[in-house]
Protein backbone atom coordinates (compact mmCIF):
# COMPACT_ATOMS: atom_id res chain seq x y z
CA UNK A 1 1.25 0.94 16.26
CA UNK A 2 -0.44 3.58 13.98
CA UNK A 3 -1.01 2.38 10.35
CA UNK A 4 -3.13 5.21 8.19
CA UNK A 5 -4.14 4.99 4.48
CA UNK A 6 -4.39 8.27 2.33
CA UNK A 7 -4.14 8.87 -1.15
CA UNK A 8 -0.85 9.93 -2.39
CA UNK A 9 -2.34 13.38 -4.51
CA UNK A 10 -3.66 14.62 -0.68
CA UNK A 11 -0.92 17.41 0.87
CA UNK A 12 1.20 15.49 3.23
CA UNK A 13 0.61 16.08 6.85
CA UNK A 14 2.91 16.67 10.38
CA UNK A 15 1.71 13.55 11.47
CA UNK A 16 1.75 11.06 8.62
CA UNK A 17 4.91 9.53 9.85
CA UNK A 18 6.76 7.61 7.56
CA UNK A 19 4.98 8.00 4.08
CA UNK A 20 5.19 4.68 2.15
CA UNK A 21 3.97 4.13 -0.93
CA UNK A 22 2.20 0.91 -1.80
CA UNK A 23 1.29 1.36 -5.78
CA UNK A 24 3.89 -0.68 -8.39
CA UNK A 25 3.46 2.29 -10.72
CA UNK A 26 4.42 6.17 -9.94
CA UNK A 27 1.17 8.09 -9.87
CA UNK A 28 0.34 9.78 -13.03
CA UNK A 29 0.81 13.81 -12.93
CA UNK A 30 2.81 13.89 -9.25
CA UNK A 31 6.58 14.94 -9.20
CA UNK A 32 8.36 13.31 -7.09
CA UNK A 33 9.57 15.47 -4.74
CA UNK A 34 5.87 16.74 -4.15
CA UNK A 35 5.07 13.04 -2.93
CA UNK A 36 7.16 13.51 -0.57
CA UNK A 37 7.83 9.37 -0.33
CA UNK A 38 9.89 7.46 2.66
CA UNK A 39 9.80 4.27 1.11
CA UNK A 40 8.67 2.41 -2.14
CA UNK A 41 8.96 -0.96 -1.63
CA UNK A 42 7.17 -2.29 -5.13
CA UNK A 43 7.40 -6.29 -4.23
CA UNK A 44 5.29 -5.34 -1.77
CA UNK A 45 2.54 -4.76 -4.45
CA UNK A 46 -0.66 -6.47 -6.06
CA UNK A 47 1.21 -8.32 -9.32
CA UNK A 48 0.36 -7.06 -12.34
CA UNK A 49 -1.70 -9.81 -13.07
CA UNK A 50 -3.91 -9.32 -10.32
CA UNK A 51 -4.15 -5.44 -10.43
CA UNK A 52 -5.40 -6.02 -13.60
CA UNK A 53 -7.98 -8.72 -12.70
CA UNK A 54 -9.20 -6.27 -10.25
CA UNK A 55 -9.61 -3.01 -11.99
CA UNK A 56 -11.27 -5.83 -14.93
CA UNK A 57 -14.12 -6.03 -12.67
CA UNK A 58 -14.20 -9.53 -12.78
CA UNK A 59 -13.76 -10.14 -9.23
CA UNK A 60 -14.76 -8.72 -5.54
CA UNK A 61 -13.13 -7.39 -3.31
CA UNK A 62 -13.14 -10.39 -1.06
CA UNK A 63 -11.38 -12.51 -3.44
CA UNK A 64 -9.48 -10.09 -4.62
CA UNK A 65 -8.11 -9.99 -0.69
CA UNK A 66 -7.22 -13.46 -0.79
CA UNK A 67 -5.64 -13.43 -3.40
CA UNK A 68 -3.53 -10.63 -2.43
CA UNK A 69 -2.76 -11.70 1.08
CA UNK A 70 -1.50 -15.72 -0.73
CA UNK A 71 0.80 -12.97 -3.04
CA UNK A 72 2.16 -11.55 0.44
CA UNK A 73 3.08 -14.81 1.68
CA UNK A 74 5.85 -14.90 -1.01
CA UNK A 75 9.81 -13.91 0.66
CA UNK A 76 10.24 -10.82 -1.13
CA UNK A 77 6.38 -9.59 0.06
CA UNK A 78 6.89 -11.05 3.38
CA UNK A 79 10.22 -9.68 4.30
CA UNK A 80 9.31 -6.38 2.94
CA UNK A 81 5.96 -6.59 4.83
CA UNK A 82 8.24 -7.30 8.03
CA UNK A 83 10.26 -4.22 7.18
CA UNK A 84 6.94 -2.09 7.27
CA UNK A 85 5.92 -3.43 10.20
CA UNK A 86 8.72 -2.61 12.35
CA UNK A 87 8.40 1.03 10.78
CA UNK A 88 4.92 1.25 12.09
CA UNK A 89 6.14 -0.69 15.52
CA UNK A 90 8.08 2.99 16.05
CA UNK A 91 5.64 5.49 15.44
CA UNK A 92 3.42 6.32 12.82
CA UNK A 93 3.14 4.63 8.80
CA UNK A 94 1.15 5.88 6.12
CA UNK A 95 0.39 4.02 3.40
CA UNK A 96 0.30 6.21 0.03
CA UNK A 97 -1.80 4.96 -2.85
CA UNK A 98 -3.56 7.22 -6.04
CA UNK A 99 -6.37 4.32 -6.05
CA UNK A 100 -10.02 6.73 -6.10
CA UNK A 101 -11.20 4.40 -3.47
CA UNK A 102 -8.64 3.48 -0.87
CA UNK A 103 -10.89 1.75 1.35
CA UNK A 104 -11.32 -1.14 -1.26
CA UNK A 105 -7.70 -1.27 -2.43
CA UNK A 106 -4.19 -3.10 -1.02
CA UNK A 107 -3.34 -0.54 0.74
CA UNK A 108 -6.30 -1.43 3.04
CA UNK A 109 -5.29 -5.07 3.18
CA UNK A 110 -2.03 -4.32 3.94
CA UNK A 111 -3.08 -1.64 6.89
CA UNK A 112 -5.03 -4.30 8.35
CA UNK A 113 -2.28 -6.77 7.88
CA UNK A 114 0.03 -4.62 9.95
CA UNK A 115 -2.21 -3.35 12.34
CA UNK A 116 -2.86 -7.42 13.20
C-alpha cells in the first residue's frame, strides 16, 4: 500500500496513482482540468469548524489530530475513508491538498490513517 501527500499546485506525476483530493474547498487559481483529480470525496474533510480553529492558531497540531481523527469516526468519513483505502490497497494514492505545509495538515493524518 503506497499512500503519498503532495500539494495539489505541484505538476502531476506518472506515478502518483490515483490523485485524490482531500481539501472541502477547490484550490484558489487551479482549473480543474489542470488538477487533474480522481476523486473528491469532501465528507472526508476537516469540518469547517475545525479548519477554522486550526488556521485560528488556537490549537496544535496534536489536538488538532484528535480532533480530526473523532470527525473520521463519523459514517460518511468512515465509509469514505474505507473507499480510499481499498484505492491505495491496489496500487498507488495521492493525497492532493493546496495547504503551504502538508506535513502538518489532514492530509497527513489521513496518510497515516491509511497507511495503518
Amino acid at each position: 500500500m503506497s499512500v503519498r501527500v503532495r500539494r495539489v499546485y505541484e505538476p502531476p506525476e506518472p506515478d502518483d496513482g490515483v490523485r485524490v483530493l482531500v481539501d472541502r474547498l477547490w484550490p484558489r487559481g487551479l482549473a480543474k482540468d489542470a488538477a487533474h483529480v480522481d476523486e473528491w470525496p469532501k465528507g472526508l474533510t476537516p469540518s469547517t469548524e475545525l479548519r477554522r480553529w486550526y488556521h485560528a492558531d488556537e490549537g496544535d497540531f496534536e489536538e488538532f489530530r484528535e480532533r480530526y481523527e473523532a470527525e473520521l469516526a463519523g459514517p460518511e468519513a468512515a465509509e469514505l475513508l474505507e473507499r480510499v483505502r481499498e484505492l491505495a490497497g491496489k496500487g498507488t494514492v495521492t493525497l492532493l491538498t493546496a495547504s503551504k505545509q502538508p506535513e502538518r495538515s489532514h492530509a497527513e493524518v489521513l496518510a497515516r490513517l491509511l497507511s495503518e
